[in-house]
Protein backbone atom coordinates (compact mmCIF):
# COMPACT_ATOMS: atom_id res chain seq x y z
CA UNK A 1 -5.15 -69.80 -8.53
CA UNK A 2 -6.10 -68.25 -5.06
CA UNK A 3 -3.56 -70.35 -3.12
CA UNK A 4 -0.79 -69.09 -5.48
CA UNK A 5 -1.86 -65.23 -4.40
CA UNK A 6 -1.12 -64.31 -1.13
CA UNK A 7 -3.51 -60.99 -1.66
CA UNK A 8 -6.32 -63.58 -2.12
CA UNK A 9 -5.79 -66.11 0.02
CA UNK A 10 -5.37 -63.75 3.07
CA UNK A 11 -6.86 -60.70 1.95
CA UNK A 12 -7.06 -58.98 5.83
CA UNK A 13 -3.62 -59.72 6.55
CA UNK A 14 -2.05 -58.29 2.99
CA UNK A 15 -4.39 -55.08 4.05
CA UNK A 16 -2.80 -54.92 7.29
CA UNK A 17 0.81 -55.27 5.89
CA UNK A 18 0.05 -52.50 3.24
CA UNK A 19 -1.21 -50.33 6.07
CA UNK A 20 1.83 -50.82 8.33
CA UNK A 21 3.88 -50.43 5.37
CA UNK A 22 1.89 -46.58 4.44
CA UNK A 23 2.73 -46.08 8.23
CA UNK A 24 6.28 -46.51 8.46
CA UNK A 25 6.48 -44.79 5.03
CA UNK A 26 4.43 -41.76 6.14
CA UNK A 27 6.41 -41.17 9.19
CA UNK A 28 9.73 -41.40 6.83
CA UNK A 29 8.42 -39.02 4.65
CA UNK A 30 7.39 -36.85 7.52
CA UNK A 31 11.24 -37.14 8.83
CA UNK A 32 12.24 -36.21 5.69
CA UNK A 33 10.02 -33.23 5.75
CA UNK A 34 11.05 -32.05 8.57
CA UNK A 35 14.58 -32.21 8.20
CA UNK A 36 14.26 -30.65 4.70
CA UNK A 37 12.21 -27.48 6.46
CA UNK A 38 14.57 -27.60 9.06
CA UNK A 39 18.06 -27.10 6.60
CA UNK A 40 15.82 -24.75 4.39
CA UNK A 41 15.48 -22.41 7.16
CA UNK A 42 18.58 -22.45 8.26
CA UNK A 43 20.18 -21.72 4.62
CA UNK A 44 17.61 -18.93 4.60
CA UNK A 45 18.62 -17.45 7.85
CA UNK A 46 21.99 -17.93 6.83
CA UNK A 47 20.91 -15.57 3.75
CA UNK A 48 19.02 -12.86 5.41
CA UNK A 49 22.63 -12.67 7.68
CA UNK A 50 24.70 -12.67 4.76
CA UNK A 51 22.46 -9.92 2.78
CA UNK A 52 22.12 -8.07 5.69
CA UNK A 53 25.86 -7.17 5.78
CA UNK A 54 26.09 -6.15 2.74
CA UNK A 55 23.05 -4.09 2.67
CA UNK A 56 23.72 0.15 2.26
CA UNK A 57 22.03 1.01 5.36
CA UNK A 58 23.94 -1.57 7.37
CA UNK A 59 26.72 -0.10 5.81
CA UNK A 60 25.47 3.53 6.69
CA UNK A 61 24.87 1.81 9.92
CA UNK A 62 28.83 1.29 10.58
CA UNK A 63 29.75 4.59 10.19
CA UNK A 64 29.96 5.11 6.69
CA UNK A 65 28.13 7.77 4.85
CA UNK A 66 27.12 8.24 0.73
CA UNK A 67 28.10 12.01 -1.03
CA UNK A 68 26.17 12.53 -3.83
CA UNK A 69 26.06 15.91 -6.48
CA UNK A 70 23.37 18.24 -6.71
CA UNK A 71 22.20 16.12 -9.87
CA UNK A 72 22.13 12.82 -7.65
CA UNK A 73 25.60 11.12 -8.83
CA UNK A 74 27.63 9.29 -6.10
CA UNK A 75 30.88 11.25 -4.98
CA UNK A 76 33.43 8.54 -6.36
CA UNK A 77 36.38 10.52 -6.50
CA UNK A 78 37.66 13.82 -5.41
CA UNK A 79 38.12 15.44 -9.33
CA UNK A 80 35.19 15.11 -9.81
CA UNK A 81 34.35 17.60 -8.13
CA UNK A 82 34.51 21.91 -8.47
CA UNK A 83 34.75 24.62 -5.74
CA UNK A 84 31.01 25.78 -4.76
CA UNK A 85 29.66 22.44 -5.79
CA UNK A 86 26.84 21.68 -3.51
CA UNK A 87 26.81 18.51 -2.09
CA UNK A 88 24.38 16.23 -0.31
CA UNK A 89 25.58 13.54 2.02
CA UNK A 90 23.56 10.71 3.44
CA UNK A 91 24.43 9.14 7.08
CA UNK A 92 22.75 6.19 8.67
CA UNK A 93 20.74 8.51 10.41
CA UNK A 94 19.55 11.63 8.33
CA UNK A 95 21.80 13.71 5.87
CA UNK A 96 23.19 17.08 5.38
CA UNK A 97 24.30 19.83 2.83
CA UNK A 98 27.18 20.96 2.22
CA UNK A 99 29.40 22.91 -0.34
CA UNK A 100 33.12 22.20 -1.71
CA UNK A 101 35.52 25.12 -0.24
CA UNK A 102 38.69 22.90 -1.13
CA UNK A 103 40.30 19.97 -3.09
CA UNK A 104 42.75 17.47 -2.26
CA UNK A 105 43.28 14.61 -4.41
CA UNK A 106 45.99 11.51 -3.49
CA UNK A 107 48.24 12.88 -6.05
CA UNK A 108 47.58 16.31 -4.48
CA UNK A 109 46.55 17.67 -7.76
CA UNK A 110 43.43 19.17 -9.15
C-alpha cells in the first residue's frame, strides 16, 4: 500500500513539490493582484476625470454662471421672468444681485 502512494513513500519530496507548487501559485496570485489594482485605479482615475467635467463648479469654472429667483429656482428661460424681479447669479468665483430692467425672448415676445 505505501509503494502505490507517492505521498508515503517519499513524504519530503511530495512536501517539497506542494511547497514549490504554493510558491509559483502565490506569486500568480500576487500578479494577478497587482494587475487587478493596477486596472482598478486606472478605471477610477478615469472616473474622477470623467465626473470632474461634468461637475457644476467645473462648469462655473469655464465661464458659465447659474441665475436663480429670489425664491431659489434656476433661471431656465427668459418668460419666466417679470420686470423688478430680483435675481441672484452664481459665477465660479462669488455671485451677484441683480434686478430685471428688460425682456427679450427668441421669439422677441413677452
Amino acid at each position: 500500500i505505501v509503494a502505490e502512494r507517492p505521498c508515503l513513500r517519499l513524504p519530503l519530496e511530495f512536501v517539497q513539490l506542494a511547497r514549490q507548487r504554493l510558491d509559483e501559485l502565490e506569486t500568480t496570485l500576487d500578479r494577478f493582484m497587482q494587475t487587478s489594482i493596477q486596472n482598478r485605479k486606472h478605471l477610477l482615475q478615469k472616473s474622477a476625470v470623467s465626473l470632474n467635467a461634468l461637475s457644476p463648479l467645473a462648469i462655473l469654472a469655464r465661464g458659465y454662471s447659474v441665475t436663480t429667483t429670489s425664491e431659489g429656482e434656476v433661471v431656465r428661460n427668459a418668460v419666466e421672468l417679470a420686470i423688478d424681479d430680483r435675481l441672484e447669479t452664481r459665477l465660479a468665483h462669488g455671485s451677484f444681485e441683480s434686478r430685471v430692467t428688460a425682456i427679450h425672448t427668441m421669439s422677441g415676445q413677452k
